[in-house]
N, C-alpha and C. Protein backbone atom coordinates (compact mmCIF):
# COMPACT_ATOMS: atom_id res chain seq x y z
N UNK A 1 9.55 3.80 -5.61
CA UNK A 1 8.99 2.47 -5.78
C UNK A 1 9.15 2.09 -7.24
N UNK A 2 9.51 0.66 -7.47
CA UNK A 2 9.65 0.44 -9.08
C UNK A 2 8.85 -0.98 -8.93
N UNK A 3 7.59 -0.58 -10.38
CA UNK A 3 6.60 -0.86 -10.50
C UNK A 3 7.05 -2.70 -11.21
N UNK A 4 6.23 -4.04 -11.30
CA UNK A 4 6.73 -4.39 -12.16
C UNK A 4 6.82 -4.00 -13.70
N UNK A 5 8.13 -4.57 -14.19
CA UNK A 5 8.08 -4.47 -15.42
C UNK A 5 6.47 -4.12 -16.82
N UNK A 6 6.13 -2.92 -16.89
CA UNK A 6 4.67 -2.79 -17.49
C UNK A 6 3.62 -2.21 -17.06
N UNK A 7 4.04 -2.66 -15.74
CA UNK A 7 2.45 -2.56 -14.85
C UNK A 7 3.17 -1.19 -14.30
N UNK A 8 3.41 -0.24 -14.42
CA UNK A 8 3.58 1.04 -14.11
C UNK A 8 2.00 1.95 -14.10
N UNK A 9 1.45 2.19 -15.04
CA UNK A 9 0.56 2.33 -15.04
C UNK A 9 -0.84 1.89 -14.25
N UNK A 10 -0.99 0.60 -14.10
CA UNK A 10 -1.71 0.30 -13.20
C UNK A 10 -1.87 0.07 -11.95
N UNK A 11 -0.31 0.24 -11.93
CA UNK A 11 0.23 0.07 -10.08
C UNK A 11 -0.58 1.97 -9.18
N UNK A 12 -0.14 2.89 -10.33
CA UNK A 12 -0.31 4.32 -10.08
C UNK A 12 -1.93 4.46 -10.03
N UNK A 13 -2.85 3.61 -11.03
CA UNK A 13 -4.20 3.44 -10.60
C UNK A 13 -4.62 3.15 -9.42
N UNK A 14 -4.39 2.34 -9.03
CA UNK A 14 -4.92 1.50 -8.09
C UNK A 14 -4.04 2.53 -6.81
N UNK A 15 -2.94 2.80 -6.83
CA UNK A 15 -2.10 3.82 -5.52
C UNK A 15 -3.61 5.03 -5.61
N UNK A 16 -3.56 5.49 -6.64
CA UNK A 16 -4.42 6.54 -6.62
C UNK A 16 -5.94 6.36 -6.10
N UNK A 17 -6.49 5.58 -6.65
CA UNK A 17 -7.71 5.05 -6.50
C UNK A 17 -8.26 4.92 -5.29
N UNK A 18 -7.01 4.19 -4.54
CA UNK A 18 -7.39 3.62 -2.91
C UNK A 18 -6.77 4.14 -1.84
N UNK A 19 -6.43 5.50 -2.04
CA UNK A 19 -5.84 6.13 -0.63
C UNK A 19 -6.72 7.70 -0.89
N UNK A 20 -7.82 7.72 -1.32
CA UNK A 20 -8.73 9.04 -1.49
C UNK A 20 -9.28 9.11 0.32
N UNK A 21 -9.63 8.46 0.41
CA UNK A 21 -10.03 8.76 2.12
C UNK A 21 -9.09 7.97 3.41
N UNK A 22 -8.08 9.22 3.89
CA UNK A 22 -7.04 9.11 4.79
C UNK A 22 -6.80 9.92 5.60
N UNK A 23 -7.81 9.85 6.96
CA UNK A 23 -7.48 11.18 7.77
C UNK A 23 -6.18 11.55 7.92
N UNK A 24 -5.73 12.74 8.36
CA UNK A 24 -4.80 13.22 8.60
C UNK A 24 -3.89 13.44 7.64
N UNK A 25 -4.43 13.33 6.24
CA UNK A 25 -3.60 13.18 4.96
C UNK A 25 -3.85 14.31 4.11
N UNK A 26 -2.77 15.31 4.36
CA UNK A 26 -2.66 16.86 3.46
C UNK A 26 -2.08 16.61 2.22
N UNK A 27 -1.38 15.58 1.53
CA UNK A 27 -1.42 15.36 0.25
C UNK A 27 -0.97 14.26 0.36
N UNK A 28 -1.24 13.53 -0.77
CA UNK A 28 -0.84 12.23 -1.69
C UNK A 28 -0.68 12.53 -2.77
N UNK A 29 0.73 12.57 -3.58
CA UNK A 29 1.24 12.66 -4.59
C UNK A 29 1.76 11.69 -5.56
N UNK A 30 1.47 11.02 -6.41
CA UNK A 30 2.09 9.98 -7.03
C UNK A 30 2.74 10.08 -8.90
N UNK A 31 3.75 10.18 -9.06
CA UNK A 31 4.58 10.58 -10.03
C UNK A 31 5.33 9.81 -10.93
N UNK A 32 5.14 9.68 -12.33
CA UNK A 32 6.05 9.23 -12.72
C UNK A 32 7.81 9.54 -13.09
N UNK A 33 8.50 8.52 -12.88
CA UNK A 33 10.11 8.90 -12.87
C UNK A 33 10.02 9.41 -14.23
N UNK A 34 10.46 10.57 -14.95
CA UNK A 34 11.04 11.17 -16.07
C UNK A 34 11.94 10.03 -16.61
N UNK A 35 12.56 8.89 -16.06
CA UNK A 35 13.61 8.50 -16.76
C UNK A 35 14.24 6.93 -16.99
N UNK A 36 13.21 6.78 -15.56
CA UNK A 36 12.69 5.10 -15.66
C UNK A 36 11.46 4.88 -15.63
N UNK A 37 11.06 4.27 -17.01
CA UNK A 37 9.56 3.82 -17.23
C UNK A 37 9.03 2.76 -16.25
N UNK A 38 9.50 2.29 -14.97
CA UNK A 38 9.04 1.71 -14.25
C UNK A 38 8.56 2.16 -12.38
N UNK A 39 9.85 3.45 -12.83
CA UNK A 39 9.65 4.18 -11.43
C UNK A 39 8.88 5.02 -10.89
N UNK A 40 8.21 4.86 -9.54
CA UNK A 40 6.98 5.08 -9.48
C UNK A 40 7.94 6.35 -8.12
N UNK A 41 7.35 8.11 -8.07
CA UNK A 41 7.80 8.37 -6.74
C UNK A 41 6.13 8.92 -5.95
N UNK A 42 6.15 8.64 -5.05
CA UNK A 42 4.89 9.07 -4.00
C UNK A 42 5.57 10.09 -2.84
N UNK A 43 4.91 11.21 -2.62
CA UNK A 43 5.61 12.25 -1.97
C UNK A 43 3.49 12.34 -1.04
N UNK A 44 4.07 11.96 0.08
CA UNK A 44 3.25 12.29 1.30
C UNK A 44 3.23 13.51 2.30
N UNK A 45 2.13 14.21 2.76
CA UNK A 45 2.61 14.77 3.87
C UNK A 45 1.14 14.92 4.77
N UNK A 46 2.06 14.37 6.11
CA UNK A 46 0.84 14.21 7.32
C UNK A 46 0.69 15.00 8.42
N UNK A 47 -0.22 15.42 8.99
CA UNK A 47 -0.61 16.46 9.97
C UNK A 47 0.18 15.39 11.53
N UNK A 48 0.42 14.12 11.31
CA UNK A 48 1.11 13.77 12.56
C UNK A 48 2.10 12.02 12.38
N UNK A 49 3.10 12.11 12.64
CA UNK A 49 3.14 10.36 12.39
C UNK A 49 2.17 9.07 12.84
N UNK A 50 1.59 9.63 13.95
CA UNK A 50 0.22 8.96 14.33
C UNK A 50 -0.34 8.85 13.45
N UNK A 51 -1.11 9.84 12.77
CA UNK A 51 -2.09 9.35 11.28
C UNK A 51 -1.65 8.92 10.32
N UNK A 52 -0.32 8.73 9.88
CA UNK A 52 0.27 8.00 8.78
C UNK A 52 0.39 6.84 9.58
N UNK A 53 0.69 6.29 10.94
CA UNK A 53 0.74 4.55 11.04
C UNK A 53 -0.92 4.21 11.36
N UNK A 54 -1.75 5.22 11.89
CA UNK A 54 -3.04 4.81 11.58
C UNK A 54 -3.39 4.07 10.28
N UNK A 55 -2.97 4.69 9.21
CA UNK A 55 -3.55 5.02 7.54
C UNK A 55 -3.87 3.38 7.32
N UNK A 56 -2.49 2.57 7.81
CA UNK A 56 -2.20 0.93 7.40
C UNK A 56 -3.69 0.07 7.82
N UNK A 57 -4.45 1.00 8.78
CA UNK A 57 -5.76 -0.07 9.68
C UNK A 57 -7.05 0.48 8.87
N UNK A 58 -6.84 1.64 7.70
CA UNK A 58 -8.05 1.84 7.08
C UNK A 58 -8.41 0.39 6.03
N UNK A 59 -9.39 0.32 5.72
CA UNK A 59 -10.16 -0.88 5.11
C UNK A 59 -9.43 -0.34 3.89
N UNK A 60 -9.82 0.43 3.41
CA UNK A 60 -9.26 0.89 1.80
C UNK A 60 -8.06 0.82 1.32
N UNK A 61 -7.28 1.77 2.40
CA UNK A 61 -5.71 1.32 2.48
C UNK A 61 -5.35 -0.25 2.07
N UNK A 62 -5.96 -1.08 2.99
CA UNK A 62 -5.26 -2.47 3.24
C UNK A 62 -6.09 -3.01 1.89
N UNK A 63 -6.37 -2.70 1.32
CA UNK A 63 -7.35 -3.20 0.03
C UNK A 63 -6.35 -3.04 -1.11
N UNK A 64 -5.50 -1.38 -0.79
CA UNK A 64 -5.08 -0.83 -2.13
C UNK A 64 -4.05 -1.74 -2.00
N UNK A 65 -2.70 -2.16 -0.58
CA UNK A 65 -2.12 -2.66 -0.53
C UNK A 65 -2.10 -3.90 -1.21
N UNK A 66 -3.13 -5.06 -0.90
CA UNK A 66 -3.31 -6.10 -1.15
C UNK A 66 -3.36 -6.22 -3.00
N UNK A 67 -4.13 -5.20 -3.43
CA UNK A 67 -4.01 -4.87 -5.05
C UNK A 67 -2.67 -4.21 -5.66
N UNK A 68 -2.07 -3.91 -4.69
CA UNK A 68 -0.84 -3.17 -5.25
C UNK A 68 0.42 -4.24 -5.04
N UNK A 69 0.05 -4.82 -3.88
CA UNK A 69 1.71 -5.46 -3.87
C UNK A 69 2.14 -6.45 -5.26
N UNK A 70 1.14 -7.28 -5.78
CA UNK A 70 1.38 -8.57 -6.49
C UNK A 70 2.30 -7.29 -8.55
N UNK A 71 2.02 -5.85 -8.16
CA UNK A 71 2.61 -5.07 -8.96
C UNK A 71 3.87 -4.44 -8.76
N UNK A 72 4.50 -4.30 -7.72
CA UNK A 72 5.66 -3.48 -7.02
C UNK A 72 6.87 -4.73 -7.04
N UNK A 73 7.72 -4.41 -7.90
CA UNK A 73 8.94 -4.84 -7.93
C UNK A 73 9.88 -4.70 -7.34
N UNK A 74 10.22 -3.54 -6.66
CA UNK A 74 10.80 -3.20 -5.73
C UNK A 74 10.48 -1.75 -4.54
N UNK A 75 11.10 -2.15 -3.18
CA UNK A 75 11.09 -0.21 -2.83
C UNK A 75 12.61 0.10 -2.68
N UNK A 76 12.37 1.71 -2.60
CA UNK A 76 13.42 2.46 -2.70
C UNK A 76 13.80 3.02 -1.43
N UNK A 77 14.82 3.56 -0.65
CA UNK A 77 14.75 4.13 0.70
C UNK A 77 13.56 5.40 0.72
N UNK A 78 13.17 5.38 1.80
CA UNK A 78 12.33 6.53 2.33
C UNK A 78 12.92 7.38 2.96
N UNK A 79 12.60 8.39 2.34
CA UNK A 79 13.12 9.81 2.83
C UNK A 79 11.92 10.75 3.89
N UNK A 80 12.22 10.56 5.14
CA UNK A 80 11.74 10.91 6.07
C UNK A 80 11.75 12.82 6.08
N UNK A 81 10.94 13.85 5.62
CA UNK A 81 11.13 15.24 6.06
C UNK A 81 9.99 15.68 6.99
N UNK A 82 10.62 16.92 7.66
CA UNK A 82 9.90 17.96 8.31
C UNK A 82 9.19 18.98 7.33
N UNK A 83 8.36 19.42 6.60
CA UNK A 83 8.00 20.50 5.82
C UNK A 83 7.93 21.43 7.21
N UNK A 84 8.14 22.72 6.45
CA UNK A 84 8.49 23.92 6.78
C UNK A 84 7.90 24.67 6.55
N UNK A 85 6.95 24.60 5.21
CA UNK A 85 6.74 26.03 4.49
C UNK A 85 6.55 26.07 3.31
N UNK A 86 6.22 26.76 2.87
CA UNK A 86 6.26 26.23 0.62
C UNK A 86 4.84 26.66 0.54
N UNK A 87 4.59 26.39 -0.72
CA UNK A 87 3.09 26.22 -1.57
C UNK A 87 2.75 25.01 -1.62
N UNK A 88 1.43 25.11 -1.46
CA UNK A 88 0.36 23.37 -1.29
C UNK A 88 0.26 22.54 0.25
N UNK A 89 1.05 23.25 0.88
CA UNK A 89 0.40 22.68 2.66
C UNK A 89 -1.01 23.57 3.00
């Protein structure tokens, strides 16, 4: 996701701020790009695709949305994975 021009910082507030309560949500990760000061990456992972299209009907969610979009300059493709295995699930 690339933030507008500036608002990098506050776009990552407000992402952060308003997705703390999301059933079915084993992490929310939000990162800045090393290399574009505007690029924002968010790395998700959900116990089902059901609870990630749930997530859009939480009150908070649609709050963070509504505060976040008038900041987001652009999105980037989504990269759809299966986790497998690793550290932090």
């Amino acid at each position: 996701m690339n933030a507008v021009s500036g608002k990098r910082d506050a776009l990552i507030a407000i992402l952060i701020a308003g997705t703390a309560e999301m059933p079915g949500c084993l992490s929310y990760i939000v990162a800045k790009d090393a290399a574009d000061e505007d690029a924002i990456w968010i790395t998700e992972v959900w116990d089902s695709k059901a609870s990630h299209d749930a997530s859009i009907s939480i009150p908070g969610v649609k709050e963070t949305i509504a505060k976040g979009r008038p900041l987001i300059a652009a999105f980037g493709t989504p990269a759809i994975t299966t986790p497998v295995g690793g550290r932090g699930l």
